[in-house]
C-alpha atoms as a PDB file:
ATOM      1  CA  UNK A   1       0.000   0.000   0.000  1.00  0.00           C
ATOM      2  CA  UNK A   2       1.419   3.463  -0.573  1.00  0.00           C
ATOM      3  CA  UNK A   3       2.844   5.525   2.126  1.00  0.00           C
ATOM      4  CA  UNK A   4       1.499   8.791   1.205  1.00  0.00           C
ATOM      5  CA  UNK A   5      -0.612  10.662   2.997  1.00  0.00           C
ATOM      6  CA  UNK A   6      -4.362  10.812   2.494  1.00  0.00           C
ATOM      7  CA  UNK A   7      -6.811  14.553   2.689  1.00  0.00           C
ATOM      8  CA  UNK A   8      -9.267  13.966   4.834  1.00  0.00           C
ATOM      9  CA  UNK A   9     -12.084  13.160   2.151  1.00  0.00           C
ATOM     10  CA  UNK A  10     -10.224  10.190   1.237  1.00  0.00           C
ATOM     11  CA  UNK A  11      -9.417   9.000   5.205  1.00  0.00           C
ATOM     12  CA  UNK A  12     -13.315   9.951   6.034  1.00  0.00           C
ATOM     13  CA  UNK A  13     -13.777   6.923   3.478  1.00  0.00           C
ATOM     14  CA  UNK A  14     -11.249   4.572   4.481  1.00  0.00           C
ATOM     15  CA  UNK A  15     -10.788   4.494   8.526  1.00  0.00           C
ATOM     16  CA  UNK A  16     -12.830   4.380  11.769  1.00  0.00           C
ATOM     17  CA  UNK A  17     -12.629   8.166  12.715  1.00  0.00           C
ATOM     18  CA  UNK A  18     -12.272  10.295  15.434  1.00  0.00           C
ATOM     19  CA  UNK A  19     -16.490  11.388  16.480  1.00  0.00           C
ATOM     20  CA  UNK A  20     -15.218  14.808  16.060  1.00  0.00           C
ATOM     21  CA  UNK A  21     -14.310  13.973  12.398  1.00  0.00           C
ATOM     22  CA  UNK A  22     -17.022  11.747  11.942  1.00  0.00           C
ATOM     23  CA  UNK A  23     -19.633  13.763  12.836  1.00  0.00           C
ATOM     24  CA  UNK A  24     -18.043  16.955  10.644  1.00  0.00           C
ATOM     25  CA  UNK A  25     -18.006  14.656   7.179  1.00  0.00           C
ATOM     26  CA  UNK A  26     -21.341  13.555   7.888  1.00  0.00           C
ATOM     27  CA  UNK A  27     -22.610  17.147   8.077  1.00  0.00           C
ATOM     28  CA  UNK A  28     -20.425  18.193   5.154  1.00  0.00           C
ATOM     29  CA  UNK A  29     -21.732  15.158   2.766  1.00  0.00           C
ATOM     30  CA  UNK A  30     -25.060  15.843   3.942  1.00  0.00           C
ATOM     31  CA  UNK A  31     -27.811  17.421   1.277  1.00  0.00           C
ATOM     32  CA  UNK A  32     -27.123  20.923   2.197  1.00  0.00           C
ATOM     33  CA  UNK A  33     -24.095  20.545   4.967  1.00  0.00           C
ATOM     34  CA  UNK A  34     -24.247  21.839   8.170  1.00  0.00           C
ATOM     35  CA  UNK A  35     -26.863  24.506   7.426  1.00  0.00           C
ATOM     36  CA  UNK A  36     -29.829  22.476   6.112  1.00  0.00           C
ATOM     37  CA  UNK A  37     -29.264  20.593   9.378  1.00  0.00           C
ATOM     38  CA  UNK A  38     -29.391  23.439  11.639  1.00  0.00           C
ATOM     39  CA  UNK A  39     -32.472  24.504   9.545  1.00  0.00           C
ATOM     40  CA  UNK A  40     -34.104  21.398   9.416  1.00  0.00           C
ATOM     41  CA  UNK A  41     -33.423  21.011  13.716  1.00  0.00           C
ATOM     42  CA  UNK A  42     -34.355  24.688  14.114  1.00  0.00           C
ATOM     43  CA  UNK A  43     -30.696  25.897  15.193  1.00  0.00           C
ATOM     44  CA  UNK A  44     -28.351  28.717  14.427  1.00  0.00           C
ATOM     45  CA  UNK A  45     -26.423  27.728  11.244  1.00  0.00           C
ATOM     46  CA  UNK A  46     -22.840  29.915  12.220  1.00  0.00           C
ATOM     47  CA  UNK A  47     -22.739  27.940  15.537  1.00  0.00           C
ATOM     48  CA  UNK A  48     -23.593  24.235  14.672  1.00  0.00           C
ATOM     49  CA  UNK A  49     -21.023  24.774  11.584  1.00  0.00           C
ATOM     50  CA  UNK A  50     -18.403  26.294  14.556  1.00  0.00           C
ATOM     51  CA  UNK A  51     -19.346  23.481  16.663  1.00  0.00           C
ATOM     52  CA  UNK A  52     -19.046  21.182  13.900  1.00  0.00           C
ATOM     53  CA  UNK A  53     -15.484  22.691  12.406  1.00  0.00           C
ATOM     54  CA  UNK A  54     -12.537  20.523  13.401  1.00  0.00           C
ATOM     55  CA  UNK A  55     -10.515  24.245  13.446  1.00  0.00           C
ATOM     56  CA  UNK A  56     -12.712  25.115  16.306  1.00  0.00           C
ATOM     57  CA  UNK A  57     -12.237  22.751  19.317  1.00  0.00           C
ATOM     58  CA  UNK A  58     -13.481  25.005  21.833  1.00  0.00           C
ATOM     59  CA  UNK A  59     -16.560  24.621  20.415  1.00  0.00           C
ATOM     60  CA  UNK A  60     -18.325  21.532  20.964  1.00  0.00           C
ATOM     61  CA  UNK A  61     -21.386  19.788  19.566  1.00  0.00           C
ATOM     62  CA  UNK A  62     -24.270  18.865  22.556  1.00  0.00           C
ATOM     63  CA  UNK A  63     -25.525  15.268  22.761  1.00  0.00           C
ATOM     64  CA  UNK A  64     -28.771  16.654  21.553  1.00  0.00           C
ATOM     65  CA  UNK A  65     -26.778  18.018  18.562  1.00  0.00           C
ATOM     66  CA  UNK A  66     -25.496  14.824  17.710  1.00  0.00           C
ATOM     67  CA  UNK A  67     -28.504  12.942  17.910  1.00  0.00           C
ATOM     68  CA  UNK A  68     -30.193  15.672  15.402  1.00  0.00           C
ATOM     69  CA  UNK A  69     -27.173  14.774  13.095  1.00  0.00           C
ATOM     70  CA  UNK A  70     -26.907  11.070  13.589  1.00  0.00           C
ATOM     71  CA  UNK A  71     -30.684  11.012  13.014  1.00  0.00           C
ATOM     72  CA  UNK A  72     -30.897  13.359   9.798  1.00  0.00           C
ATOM     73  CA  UNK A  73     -27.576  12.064   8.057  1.00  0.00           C
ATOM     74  CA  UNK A  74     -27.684   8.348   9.536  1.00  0.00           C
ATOM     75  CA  UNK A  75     -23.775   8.476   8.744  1.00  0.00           C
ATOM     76  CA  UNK A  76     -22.308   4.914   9.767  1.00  0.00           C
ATOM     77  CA  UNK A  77     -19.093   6.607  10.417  1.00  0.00           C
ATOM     78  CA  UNK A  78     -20.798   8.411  13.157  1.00  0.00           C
ATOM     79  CA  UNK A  79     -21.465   4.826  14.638  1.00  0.00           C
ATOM     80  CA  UNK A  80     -17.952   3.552  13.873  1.00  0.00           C
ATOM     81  CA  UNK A  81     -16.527   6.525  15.699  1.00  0.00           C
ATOM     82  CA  UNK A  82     -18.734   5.853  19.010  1.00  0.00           C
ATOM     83  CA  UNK A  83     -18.150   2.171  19.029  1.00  0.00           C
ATOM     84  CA  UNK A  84     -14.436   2.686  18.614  1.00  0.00           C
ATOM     85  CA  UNK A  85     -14.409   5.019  21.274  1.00  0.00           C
ATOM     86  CA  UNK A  86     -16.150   2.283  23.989  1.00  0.00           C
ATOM     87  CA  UNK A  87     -14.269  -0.604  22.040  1.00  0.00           C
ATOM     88  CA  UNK A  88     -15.130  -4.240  21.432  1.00  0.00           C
ATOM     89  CA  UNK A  89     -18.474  -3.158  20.348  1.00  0.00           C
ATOM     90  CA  UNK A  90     -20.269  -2.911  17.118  1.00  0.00           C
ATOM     91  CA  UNK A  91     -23.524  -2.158  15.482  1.00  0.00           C
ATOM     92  CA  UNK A  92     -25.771  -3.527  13.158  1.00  0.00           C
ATOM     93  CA  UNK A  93     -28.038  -2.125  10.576  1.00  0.00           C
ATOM     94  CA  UNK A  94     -30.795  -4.172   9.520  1.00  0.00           C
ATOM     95  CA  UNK A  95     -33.040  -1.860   7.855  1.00  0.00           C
ATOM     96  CA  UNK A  96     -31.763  -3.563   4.035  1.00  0.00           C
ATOM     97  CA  UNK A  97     -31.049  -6.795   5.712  1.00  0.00           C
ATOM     98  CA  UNK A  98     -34.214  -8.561   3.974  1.00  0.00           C
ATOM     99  CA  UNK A  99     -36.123  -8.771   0.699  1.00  0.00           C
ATOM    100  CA  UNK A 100     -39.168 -10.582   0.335  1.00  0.00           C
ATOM    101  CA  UNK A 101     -37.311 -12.943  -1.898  1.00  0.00           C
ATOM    102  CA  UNK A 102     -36.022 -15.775   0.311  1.00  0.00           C
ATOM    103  CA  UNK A 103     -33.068 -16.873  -1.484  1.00  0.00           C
ATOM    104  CA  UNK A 104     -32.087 -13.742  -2.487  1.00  0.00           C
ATOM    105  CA  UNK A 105     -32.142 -12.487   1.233  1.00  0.00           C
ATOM    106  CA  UNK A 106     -28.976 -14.954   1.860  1.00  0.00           C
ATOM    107  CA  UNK A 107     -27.529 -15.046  -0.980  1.00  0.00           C
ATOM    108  CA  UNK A 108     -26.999 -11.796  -1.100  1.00  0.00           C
ATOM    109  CA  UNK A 109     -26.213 -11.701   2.650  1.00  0.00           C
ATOM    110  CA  UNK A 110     -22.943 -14.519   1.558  1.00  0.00           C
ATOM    111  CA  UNK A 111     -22.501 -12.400  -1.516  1.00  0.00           C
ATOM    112  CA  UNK A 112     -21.840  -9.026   0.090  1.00  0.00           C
ATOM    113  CA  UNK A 113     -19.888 -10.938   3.281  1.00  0.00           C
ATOM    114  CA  UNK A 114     -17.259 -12.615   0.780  1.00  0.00           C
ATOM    115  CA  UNK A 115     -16.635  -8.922  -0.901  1.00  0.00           C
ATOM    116  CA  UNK A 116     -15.863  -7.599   2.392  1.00  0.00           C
ATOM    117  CA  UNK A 117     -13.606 -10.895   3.182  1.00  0.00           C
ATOM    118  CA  UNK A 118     -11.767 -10.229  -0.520  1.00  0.00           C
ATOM    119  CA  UNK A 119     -11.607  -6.536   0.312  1.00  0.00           C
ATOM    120  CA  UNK A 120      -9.684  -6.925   3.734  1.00  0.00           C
ATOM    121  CA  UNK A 121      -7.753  -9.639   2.179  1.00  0.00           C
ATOM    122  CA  UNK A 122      -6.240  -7.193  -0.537  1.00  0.00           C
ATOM    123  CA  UNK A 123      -6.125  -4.708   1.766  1.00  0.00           C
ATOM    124  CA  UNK A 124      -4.254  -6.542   4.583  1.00  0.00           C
ATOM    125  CA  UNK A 125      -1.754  -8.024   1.511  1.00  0.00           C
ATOM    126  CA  UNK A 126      -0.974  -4.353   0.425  1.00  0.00           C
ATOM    127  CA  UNK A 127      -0.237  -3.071   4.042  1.00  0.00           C
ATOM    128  CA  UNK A 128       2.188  -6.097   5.215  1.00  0.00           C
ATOM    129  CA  UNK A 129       3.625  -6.438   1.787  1.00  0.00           C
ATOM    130  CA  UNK A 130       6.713  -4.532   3.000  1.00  0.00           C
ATOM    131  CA  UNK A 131       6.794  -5.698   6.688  1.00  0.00           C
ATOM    132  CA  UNK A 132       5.265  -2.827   8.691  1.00  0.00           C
ATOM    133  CA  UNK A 133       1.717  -1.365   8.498  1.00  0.00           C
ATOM    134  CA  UNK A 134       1.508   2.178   9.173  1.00  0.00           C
ATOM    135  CA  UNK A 135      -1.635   4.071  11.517  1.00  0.00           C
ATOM    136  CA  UNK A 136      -3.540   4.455   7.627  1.00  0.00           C
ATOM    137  CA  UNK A 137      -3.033   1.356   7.066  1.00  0.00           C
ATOM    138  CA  UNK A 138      -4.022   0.062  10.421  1.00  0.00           C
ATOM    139  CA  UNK A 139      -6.950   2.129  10.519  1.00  0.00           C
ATOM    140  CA  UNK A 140      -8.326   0.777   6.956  1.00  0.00           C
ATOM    141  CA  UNK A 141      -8.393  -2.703   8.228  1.00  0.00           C
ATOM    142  CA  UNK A 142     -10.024  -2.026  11.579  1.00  0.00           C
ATOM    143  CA  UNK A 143     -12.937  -0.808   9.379  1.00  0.00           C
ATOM    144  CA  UNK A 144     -12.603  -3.261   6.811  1.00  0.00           C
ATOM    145  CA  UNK A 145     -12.954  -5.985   9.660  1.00  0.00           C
ATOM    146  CA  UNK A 146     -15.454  -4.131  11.766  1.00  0.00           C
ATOM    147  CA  UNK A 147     -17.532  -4.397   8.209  1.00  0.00           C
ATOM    148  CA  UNK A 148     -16.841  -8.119   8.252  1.00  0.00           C
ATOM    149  CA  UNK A 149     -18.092  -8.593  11.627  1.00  0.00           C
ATOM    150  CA  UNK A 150     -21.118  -6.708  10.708  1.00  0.00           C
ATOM    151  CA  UNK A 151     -21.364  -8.756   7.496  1.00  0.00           C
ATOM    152  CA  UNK A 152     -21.525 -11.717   9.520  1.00  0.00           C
ATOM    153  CA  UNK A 153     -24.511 -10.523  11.694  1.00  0.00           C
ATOM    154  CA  UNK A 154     -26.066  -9.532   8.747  1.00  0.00           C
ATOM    155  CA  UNK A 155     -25.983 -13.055   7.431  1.00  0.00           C
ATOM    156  CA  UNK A 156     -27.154 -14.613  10.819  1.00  0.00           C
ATOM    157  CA  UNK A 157     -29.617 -11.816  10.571  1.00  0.00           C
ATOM    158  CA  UNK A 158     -30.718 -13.135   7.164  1.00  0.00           C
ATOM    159  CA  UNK A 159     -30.981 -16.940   8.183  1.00  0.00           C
ATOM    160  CA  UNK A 160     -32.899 -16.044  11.218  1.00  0.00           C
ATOM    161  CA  UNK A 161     -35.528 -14.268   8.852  1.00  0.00           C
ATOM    162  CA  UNK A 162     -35.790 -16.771   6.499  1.00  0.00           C
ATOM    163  CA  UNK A 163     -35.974 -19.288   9.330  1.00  0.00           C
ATOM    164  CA  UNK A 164     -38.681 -17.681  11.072  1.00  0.00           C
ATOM    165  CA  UNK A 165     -41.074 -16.590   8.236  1.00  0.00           C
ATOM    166  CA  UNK A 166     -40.594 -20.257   6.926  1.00  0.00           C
ATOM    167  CA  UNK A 167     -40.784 -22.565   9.322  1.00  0.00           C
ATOM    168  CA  UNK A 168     -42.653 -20.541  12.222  1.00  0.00           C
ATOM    169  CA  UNK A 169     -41.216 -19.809  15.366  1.00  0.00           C
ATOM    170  CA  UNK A 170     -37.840 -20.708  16.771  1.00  0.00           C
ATOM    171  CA  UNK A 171     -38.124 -24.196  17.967  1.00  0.00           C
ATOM    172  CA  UNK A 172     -34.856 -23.796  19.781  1.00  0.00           C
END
């Protein structure tokens, strides 16, 4: 993997980030940015983007802030961020976990799981390839592998569906 160093655009896709961070490229990628949400939630647009700016760390976002933000942009790195903070946690999202297609509700569930395995594989070959992995690198496959982890619960998510709109309830 190359050693050079990535803008923050390209990081906000590739790591776990700070909640600080997290919660800024959410609001920035968001229809809008920062002041559609602070119209939308009824707030002063000049303070949540001050609040929001990682150049401004005396100013700091309110937990009703972030859940206005977490709730309008329903960012995952938002959730990354907070789980890496309390660590050996993760999170789920089920809301495109099923179809009404049986088959196609695990198959796609394998599907997507092996693309994240083949992902973190390539990834994991490209950072070791010369015998060190740098804190890029390292952060890249802590997401890649908290996305495997949740691609795993998705497919026990998936079989549990399909087992209980097939055969009933859980017999045990």
């Amino acid at each position: 993997m190359s050693r050079i160093a990535l803008n923050s655009v390209v990081r906000a896709q590739r790591e776990v980030l700070t909640l600080e961070l997290a919660l800024y490229h959410a609001a920035r990628d968001y229809p809008g940015g920062a002041a559609a949400i602070a119209a939308t939630t009824g707030r002063n647009a000049s303070t949540l983007q001050h609040k929001l700016s990682p150049t401004h760390p005396s100013h700091m976002i309110n937990v009703q802030e972030f859940g206005e933000i977490l709730e309008l942009t329903k960012d995952r790195r938002i959730l990354d961020a907070v789980h890496a903070l309390v660590g050996d946690t993760i999170w789920q999202e089920l809301a495109e976990a099923y179809t009404c297609d049986m088959p196609e509700t695990l198959t796609v569930g394998i599907a997507t799981y092996f693309r994240q395995v083949a992902d973190l594989a390539d990834t994991w070959a490209k950072s070791i390839g010369d015998g060190q992995v740098n804190d890029s690198e390292m952060a890249e496959i802590r997401l890649q592998v908290f996305r495997g982890i949740q691609g795993l619960l998705g497919m026990l998510n998936r079989a549990t569906y399909v087992h209980r709109t097939t055969r009933g309830t859980d017999r045990g």
